[in-house]
N, C-alpha and C. Protein backbone atom coordinates (compact mmCIF):
# COMPACT_ATOMS: atom_id res chain seq x y z
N UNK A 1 10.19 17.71 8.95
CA UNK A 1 10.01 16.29 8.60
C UNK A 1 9.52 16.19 7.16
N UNK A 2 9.94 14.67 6.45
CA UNK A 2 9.44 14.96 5.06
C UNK A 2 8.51 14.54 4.55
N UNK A 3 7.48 14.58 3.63
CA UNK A 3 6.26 14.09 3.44
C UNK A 3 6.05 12.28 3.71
N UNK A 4 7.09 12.24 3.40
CA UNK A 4 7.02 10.33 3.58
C UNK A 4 6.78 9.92 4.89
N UNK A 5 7.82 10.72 6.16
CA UNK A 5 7.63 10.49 6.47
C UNK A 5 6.32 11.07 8.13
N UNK A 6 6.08 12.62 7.21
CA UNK A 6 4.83 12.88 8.26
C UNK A 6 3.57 12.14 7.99
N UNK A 7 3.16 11.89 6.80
CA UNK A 7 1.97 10.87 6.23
C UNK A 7 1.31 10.34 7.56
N UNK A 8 0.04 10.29 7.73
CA UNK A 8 -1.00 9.65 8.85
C UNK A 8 -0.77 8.17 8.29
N UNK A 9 -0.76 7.54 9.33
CA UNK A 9 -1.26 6.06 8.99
C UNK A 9 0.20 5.32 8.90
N UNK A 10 1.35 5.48 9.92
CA UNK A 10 2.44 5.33 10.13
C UNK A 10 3.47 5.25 8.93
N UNK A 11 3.61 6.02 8.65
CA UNK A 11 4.89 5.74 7.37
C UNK A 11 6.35 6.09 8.26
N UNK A 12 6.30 6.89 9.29
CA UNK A 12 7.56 6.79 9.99
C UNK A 12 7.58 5.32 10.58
N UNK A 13 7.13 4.94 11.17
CA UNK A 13 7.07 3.79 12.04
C UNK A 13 7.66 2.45 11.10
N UNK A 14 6.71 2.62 9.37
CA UNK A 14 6.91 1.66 8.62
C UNK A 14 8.58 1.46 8.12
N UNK A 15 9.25 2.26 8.55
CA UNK A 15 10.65 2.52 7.85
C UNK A 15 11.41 2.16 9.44
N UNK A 16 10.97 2.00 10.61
CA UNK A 16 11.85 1.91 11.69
C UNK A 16 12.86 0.47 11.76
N UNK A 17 11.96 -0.70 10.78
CA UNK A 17 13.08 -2.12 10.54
C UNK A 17 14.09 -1.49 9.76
N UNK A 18 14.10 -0.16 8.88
CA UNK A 18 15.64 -0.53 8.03
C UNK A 18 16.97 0.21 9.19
N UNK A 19 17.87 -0.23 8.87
CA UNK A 19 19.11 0.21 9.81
C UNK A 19 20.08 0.09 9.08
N UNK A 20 21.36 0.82 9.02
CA UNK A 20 21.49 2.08 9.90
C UNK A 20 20.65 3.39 9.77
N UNK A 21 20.75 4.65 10.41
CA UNK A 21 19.50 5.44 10.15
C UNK A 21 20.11 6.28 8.37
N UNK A 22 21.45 5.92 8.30
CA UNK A 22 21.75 6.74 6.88
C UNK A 22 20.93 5.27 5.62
N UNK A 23 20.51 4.30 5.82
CA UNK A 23 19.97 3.43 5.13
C UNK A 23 18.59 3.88 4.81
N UNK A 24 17.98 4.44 6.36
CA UNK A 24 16.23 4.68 6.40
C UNK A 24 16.48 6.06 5.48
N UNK A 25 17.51 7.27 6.32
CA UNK A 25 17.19 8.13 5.49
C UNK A 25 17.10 8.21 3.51
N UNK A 26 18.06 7.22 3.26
CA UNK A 26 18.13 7.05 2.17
C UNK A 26 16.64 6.70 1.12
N UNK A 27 16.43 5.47 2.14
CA UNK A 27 15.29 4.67 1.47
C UNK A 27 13.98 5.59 1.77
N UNK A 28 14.18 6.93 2.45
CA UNK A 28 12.89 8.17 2.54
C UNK A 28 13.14 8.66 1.60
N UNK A 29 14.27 9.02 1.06
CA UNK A 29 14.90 9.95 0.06
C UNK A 29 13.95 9.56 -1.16
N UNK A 30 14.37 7.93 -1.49
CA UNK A 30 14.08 7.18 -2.51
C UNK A 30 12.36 7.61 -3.15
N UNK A 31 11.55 7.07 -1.75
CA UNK A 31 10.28 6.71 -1.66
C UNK A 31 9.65 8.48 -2.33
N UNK A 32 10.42 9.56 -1.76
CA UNK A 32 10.17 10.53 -2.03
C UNK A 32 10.19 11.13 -3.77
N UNK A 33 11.20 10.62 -4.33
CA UNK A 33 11.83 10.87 -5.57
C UNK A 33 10.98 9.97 -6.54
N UNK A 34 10.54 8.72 -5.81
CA UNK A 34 10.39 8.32 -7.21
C UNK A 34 8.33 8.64 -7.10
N UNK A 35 7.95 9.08 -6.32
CA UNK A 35 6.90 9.18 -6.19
C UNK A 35 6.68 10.88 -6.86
N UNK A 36 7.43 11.28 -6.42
CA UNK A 36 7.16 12.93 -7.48
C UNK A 36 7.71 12.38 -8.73
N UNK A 37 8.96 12.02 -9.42
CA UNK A 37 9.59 12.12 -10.82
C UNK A 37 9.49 10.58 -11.25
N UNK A 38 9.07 9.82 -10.73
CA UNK A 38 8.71 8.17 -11.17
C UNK A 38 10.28 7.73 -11.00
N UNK A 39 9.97 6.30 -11.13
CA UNK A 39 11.35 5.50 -10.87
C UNK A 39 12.46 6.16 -12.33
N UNK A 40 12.01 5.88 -13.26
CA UNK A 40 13.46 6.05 -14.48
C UNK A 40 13.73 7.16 -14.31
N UNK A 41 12.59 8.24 -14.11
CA UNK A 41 13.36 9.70 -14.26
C UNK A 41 14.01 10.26 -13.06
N UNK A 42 14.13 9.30 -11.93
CA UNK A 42 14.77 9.81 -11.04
C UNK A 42 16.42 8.68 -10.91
N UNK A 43 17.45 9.83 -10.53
CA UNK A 43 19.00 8.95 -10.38
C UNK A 43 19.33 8.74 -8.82
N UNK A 44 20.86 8.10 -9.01
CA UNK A 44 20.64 8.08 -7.40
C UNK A 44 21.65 9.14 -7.14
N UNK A 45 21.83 10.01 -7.92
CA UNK A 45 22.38 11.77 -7.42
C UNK A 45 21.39 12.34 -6.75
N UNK A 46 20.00 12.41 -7.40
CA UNK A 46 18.70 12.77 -6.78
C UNK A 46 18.57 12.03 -5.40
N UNK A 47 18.56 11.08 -5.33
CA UNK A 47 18.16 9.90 -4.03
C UNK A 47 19.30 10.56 -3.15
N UNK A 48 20.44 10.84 -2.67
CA UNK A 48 21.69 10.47 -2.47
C UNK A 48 21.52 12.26 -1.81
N UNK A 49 20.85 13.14 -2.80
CA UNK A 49 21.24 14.47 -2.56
C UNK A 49 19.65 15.03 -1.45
N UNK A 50 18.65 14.48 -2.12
CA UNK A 50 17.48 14.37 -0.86
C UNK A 50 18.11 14.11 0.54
N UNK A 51 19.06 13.00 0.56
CA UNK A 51 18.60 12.55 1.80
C UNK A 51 20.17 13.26 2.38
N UNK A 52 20.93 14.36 2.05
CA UNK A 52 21.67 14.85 2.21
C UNK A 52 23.52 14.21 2.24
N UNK A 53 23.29 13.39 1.02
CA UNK A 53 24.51 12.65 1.40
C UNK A 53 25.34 12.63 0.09
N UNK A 54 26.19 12.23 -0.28
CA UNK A 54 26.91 11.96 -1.39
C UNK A 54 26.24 10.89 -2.18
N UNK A 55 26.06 10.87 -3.59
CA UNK A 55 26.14 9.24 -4.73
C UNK A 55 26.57 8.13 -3.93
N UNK A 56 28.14 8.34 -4.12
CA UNK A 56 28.89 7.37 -3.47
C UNK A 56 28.64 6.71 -1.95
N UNK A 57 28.14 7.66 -1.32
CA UNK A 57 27.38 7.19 0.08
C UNK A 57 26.46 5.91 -0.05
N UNK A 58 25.65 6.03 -1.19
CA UNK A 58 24.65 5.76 -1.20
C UNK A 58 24.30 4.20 -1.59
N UNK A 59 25.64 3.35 -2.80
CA UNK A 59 26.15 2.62 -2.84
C UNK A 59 26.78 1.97 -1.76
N UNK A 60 27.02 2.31 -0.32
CA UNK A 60 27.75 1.38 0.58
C UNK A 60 26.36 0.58 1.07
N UNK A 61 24.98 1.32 0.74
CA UNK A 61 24.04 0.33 1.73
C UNK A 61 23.26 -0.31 0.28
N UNK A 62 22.90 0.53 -0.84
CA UNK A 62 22.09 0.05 -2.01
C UNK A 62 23.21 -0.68 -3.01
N UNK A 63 23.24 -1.67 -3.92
CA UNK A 63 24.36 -1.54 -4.77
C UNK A 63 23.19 -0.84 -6.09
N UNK A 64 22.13 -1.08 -6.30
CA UNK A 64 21.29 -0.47 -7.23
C UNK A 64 20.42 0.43 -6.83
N UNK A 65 19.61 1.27 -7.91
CA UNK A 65 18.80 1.82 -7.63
C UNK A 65 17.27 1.01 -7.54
N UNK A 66 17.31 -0.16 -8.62
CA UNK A 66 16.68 -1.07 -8.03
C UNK A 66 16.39 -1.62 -6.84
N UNK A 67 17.70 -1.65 -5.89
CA UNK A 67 17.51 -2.74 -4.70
C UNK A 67 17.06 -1.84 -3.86
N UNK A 68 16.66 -0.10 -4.02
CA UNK A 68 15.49 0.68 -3.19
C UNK A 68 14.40 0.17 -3.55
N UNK A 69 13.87 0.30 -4.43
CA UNK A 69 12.89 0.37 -5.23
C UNK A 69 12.15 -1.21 -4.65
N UNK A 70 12.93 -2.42 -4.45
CA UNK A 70 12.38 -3.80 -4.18
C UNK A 70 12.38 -3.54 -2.76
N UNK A 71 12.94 -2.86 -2.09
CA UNK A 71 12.83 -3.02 -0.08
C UNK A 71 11.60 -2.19 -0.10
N UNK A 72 11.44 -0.98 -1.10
CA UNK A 72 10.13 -0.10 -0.85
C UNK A 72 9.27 -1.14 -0.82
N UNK A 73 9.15 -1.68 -2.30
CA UNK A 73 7.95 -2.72 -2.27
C UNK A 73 7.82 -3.50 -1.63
N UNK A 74 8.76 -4.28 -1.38
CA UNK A 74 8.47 -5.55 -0.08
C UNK A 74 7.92 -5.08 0.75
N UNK A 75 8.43 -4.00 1.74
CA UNK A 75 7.72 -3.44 2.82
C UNK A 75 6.62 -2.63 2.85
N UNK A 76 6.12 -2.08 1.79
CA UNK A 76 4.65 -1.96 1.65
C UNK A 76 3.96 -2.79 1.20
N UNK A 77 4.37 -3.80 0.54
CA UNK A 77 3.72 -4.89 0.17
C UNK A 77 3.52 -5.69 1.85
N UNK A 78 3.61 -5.99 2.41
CA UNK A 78 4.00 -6.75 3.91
C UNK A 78 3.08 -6.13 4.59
N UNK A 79 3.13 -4.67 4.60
CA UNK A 79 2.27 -3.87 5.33
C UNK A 79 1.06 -4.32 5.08
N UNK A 80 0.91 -3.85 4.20
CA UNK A 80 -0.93 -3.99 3.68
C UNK A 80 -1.19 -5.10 3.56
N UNK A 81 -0.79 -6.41 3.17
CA UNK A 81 -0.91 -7.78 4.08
C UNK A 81 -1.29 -7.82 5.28
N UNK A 82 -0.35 -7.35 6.04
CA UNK A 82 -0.17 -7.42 7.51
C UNK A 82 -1.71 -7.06 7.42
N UNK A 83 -2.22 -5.67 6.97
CA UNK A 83 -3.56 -5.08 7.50
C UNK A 83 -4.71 -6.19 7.37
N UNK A 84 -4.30 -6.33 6.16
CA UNK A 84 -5.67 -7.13 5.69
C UNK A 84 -5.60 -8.78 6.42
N UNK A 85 -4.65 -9.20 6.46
CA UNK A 85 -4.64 -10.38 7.14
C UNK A 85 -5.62 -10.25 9.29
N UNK A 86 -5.41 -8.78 9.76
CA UNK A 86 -5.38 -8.51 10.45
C UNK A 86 -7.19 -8.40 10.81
N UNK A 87 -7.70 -8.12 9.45
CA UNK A 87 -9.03 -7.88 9.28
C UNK A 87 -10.11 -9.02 8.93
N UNK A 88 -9.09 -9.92 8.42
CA UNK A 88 -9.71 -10.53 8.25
C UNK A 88 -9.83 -12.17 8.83
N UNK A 89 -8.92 -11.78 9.61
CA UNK A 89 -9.54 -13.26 11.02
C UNK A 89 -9.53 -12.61 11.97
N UNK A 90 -10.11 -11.45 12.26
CA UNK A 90 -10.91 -11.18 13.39
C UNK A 90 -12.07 -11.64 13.60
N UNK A 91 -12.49 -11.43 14.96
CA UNK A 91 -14.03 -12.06 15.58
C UNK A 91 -15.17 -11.62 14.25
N UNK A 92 -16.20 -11.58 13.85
CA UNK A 92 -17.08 -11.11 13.47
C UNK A 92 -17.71 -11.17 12.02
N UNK A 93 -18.79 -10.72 11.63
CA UNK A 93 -19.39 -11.45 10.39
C UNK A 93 -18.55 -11.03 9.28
N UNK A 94 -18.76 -11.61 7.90
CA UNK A 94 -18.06 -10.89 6.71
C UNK A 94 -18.33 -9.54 6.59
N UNK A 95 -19.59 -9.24 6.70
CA UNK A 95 -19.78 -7.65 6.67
C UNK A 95 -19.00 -7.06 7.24
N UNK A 96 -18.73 -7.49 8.45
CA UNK A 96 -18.10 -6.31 9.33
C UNK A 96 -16.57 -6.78 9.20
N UNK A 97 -15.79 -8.06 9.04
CA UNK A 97 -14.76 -7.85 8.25
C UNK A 97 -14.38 -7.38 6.90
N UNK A 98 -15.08 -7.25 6.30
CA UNK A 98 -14.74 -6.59 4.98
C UNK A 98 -14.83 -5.03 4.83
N UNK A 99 -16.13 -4.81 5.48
CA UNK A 99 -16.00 -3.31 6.22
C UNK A 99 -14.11 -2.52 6.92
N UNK A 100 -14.30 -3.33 7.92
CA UNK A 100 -12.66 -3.55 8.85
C UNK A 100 -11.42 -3.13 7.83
N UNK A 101 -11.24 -4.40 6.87
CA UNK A 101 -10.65 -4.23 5.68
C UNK A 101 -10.51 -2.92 4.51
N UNK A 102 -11.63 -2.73 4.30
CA UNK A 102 -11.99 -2.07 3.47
C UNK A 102 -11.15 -0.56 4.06
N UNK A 103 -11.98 -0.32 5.13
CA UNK A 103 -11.43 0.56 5.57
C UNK A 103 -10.05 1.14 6.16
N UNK A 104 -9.40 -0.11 6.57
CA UNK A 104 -8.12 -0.05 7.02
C UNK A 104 -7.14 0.23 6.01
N UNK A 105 -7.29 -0.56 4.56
CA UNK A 105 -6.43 -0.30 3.46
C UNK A 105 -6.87 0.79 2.96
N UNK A 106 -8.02 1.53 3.20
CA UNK A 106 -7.75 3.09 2.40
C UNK A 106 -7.55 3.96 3.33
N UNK A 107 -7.31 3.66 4.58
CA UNK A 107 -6.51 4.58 5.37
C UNK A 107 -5.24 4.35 4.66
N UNK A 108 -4.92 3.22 4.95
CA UNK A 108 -3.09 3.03 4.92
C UNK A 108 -2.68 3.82 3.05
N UNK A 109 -3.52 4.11 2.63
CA UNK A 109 -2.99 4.29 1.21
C UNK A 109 -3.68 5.96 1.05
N UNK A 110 -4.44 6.40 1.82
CA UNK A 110 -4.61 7.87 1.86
C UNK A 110 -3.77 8.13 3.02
N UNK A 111 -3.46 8.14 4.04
CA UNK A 111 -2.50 8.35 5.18
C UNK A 111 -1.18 8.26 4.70
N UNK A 112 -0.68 7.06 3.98
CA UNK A 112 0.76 6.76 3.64
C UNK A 112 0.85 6.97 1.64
N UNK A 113 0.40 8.28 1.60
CA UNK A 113 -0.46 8.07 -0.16
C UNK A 113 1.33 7.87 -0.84
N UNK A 114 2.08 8.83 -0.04
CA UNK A 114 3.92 8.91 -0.65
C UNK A 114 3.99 7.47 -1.11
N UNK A 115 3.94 6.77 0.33
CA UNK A 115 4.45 5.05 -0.20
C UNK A 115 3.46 4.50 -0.95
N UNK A 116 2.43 4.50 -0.53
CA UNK A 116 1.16 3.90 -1.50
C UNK A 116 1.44 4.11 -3.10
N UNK A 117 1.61 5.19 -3.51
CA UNK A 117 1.73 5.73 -5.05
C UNK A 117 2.98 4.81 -5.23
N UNK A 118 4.19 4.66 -4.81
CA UNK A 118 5.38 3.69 -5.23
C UNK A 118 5.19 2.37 -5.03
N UNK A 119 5.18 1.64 -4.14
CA UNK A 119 4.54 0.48 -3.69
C UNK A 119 3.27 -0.11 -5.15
N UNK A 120 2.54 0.55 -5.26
CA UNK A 120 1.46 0.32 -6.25
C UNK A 120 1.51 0.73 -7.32
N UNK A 121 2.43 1.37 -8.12
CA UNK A 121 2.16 1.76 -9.30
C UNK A 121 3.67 1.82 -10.05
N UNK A 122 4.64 1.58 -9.40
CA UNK A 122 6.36 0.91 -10.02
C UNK A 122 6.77 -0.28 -10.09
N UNK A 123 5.49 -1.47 -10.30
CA UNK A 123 6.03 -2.66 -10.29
C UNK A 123 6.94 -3.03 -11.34
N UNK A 124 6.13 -2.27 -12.60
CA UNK A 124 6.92 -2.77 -13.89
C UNK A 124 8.09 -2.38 -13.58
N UNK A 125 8.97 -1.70 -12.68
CA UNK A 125 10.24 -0.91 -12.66
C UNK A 125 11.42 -1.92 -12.51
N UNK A 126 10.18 -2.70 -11.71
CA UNK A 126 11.15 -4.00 -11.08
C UNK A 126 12.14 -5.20 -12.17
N UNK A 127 13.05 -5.55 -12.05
CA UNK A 127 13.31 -6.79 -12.58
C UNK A 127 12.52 -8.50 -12.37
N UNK A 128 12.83 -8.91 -12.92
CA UNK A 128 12.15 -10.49 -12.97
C UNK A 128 12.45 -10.57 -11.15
N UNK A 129 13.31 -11.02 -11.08
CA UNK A 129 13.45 -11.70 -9.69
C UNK A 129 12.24 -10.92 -8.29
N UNK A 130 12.65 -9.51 -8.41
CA UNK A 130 11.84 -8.53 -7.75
C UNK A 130 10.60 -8.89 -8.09
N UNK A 131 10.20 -8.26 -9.43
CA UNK A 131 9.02 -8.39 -9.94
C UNK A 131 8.00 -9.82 -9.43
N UNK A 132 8.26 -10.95 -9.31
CA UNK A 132 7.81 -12.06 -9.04
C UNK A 132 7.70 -12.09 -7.63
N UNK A 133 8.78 -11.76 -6.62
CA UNK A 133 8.32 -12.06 -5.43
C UNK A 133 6.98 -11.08 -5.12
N UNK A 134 7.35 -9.80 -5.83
CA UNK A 134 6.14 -8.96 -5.18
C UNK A 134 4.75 -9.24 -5.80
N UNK A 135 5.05 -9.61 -6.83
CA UNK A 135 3.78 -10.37 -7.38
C UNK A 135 3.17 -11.48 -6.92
N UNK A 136 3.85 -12.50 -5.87
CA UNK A 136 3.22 -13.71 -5.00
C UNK A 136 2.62 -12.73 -3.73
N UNK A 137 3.27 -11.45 -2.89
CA UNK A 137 2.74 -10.57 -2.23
C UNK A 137 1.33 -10.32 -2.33
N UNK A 138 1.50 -9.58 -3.63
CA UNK A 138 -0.28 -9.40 -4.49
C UNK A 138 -0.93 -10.45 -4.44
N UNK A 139 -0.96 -11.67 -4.66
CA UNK A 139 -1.48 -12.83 -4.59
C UNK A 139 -2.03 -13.20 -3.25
N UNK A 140 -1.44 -12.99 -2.07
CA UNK A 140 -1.87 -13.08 -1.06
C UNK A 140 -2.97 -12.12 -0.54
N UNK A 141 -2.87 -10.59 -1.08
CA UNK A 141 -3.19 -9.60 -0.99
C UNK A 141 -4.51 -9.95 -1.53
N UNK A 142 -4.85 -10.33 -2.30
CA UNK A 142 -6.17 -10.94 -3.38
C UNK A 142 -6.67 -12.26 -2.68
N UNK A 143 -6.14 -13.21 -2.08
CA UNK A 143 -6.46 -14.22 -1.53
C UNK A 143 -7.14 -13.70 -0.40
N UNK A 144 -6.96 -12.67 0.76
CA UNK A 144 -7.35 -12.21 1.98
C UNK A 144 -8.82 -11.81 1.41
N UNK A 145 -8.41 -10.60 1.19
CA UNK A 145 -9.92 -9.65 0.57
C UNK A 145 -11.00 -10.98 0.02
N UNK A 146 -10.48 -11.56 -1.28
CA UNK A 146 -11.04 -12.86 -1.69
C UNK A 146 -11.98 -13.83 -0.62
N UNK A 147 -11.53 -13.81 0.45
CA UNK A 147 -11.55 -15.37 1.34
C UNK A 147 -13.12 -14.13 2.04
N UNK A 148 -12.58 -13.20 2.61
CA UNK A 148 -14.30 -12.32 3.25
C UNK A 148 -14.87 -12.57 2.37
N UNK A 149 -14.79 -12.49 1.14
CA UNK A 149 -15.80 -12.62 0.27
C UNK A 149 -17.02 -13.10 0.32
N UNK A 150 -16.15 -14.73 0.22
CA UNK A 150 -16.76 -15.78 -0.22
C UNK A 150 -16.99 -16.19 1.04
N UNK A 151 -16.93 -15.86 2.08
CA UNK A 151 -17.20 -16.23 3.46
C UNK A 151 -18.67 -15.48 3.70
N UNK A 152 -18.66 -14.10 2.74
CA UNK A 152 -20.33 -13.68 3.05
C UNK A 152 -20.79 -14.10 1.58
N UNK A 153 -20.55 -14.75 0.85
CA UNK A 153 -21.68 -15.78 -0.25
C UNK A 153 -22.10 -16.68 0.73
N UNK A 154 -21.11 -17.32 1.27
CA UNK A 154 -21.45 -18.85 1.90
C UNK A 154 -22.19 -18.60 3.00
N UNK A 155 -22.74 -17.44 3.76
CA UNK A 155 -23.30 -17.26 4.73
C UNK A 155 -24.50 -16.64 4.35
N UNK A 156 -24.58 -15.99 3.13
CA UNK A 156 -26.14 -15.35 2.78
C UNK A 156 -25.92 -14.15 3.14
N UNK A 157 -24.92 -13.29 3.26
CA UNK A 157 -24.59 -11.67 3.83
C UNK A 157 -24.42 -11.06 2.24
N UNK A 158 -23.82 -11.81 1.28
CA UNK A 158 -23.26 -10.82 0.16
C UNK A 158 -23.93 -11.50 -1.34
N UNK A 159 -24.24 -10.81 -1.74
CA UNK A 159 -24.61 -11.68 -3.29
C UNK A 159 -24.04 -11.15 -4.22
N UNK A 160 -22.91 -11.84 -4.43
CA UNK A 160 -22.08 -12.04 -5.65
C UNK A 160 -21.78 -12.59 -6.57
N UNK A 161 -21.86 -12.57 -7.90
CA UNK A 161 -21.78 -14.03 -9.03
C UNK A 161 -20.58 -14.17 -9.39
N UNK A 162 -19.76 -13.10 -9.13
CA UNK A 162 -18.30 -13.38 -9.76
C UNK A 162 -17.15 -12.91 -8.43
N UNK A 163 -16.63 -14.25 -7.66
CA UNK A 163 -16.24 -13.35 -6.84
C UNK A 163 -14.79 -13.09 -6.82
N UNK A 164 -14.14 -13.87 -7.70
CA UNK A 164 -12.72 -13.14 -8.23
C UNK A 164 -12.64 -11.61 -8.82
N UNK A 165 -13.84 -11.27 -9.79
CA UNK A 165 -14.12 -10.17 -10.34
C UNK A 165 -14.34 -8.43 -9.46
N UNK A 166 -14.97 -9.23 -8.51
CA UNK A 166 -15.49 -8.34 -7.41
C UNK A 166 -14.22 -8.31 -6.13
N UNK A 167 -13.16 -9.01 -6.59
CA UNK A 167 -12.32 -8.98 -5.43
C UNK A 167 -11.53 -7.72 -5.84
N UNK A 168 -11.22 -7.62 -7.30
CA UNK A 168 -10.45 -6.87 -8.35
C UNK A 168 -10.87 -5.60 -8.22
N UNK A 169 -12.28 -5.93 -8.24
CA UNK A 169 -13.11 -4.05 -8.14
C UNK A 169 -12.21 -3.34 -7.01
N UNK A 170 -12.56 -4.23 -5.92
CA UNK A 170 -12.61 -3.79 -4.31
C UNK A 170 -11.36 -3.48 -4.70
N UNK A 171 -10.32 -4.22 -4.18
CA UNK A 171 -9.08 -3.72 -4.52
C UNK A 171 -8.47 -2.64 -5.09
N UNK A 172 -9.17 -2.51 -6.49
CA UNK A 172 -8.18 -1.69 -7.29
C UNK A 172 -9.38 0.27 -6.99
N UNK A 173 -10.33 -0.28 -6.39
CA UNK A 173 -11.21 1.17 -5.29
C UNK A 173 -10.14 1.58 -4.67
N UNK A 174 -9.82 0.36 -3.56
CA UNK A 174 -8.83 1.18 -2.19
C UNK A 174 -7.57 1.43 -2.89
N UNK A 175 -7.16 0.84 -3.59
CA UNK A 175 -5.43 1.03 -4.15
C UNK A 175 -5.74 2.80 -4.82
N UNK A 176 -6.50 2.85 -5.78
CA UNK A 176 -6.87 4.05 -6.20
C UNK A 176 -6.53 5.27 -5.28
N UNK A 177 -7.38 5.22 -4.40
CA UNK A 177 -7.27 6.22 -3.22
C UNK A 177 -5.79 6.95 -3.12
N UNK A 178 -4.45 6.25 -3.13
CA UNK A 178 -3.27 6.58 -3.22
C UNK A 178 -2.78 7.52 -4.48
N UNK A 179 -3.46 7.58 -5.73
CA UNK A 179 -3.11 8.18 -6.76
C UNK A 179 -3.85 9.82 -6.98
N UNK A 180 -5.34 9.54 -5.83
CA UNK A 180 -5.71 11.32 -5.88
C UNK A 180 -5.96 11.34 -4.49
N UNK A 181 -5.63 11.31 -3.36
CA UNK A 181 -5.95 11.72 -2.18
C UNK A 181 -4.51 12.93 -2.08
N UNK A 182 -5.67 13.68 -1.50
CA UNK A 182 -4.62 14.92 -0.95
C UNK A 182 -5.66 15.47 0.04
N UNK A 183 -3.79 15.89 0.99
CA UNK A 183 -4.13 15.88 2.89
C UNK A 183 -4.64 17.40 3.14
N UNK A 184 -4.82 18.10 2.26
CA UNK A 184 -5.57 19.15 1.82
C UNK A 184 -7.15 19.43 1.69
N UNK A 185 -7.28 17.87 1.12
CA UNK A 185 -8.65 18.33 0.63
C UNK A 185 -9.67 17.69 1.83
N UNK A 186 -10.91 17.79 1.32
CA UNK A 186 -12.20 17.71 2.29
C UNK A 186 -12.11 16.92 3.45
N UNK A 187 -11.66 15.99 3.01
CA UNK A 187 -11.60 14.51 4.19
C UNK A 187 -10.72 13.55 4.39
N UNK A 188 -10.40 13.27 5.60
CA UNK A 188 -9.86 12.53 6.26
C UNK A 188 -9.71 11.42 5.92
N UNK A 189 -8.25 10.33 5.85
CA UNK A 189 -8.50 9.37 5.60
C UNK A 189 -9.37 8.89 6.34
N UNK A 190 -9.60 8.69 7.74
CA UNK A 190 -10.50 7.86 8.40
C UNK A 190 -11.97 7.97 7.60
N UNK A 191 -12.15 9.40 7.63
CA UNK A 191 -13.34 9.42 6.60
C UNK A 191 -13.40 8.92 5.28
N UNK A 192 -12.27 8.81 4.39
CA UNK A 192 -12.34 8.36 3.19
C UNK A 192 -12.64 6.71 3.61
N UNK A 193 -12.05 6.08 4.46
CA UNK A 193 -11.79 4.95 4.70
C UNK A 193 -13.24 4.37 5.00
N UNK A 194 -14.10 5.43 5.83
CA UNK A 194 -15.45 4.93 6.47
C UNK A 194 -15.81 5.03 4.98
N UNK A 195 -16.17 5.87 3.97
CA UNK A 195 -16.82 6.38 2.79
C UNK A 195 -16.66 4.73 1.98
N UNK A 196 -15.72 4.43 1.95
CA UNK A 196 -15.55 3.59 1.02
C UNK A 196 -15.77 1.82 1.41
N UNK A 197 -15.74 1.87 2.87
CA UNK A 197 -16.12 0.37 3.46
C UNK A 197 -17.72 0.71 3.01
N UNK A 198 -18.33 1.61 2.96
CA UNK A 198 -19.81 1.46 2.97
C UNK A 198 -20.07 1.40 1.21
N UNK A 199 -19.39 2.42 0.50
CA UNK A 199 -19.67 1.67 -0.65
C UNK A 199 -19.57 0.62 -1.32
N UNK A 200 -18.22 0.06 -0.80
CA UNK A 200 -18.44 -1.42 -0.79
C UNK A 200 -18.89 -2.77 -0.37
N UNK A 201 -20.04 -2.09 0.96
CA UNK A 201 -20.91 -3.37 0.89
C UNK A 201 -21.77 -3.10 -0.21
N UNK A 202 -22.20 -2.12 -0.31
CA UNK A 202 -23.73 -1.76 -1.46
C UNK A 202 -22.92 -2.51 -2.48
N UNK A 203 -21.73 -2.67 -2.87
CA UNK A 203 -21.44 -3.45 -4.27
C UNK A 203 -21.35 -4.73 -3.85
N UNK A 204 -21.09 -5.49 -2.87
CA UNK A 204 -21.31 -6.98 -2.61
C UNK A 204 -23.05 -7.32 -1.88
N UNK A 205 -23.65 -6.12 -1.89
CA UNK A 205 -25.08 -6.38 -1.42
C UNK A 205 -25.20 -6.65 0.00
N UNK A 206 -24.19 -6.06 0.53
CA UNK A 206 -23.84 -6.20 2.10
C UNK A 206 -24.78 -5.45 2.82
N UNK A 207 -24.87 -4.11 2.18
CA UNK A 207 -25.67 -2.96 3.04
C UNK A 207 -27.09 -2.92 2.92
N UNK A 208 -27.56 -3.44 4.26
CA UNK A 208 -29.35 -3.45 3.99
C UNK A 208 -29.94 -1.86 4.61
């Protein structure tokens, strides 16, 4: 199986909407290539020959190498929505949703680090049209995290003066995680994930 898709924290599962399976294998191929050699330096001879198929194959489901590159993002973009939306209208105080949060997105980005590293760090790759939808994605993505926030100002759980600023921190902590986690080293995402919900109450003044 290939790194994309053994990754903890479902990255097989996340690829089970594309169809036919020469589409998924493709779009593993992709996720794989451009995450070792980045989007420009990889072709779709590379993409096409990963996933064991011809160029020309590869064109009956992509017409670009772009239009991988925008289904990657959409669907990790969606994902990690999905999480955080998930965390954050559950039962319970801001602490412990933002905790929830906190922790769930640095699983999903140390567990799924293959997609995480593409998803988060090839936007510029994108064209305008791409580029913008996934950028209203992010927006939502910032609105979730955002909304716990200010849900523990307004309750007396978090003391924060800037809480757009502090949404940015948080964020760009867990997104991080995807650019040096390796399934090698000391700890577990779950553990990275616990590690980092707790440092981020001490930065919203959560942790007494």
């Amino acid at each position: 199986m290939s790194t994309a898709e053994e990754t903890a924290g479902g990255e097989t599962s996340a690829w089970g909407e594309v169809t036919p399976d020469a589409a998924r294998r493709l779009l593993i191929a992709a996720v794989e290539a451009f995450a070792e050699r980045g989007y420009h330096a990889t072709t779709t001879r590379d993409i096409a020959g990963r996933a064991g198929m011809s160029p020309a194959a590869l064109y009956i489901h992509y017409k670009t190498k772009e239009e991988l590159l925008h289904r990657i993002s959409r669907i990790g973009h969606e994902k990690a929505l999905e999480i955080l939306q998930t965390a954050a209208r559950r039962e319970g105080t801001a602490t412990e949703r933002l905790a929830d949060a906190v922790s769930s997105f640095v699983r999903w980005h140390a567990g799924g680090r293959t997609t995480a590293k593409v998803v988060q760090y090839e936007l510029d790759s994108l064209g305008p049209d791409a580029r913008a939808e996934i950028l209203g994605l992010r927006r939502q993505v910032n609105a979730e995290v955002r909304g716990i926030i200010e849900d523990g100002v307004a309750s007396g759980e978090f003391d924060v003066l800037d809480v757009q600023g502090t949404t940015l921190a948080v964020l760009s902590l867990c997104i991080d995680v995807a650019r040096w986690f390796n399934v090698n080293g000391p700890r577990t995402p779950d553990e990275v994930g616990v590690l980092y919900a707790d440092l981020v109450l001490r930065m919203v003044g959560g942790a007494k």
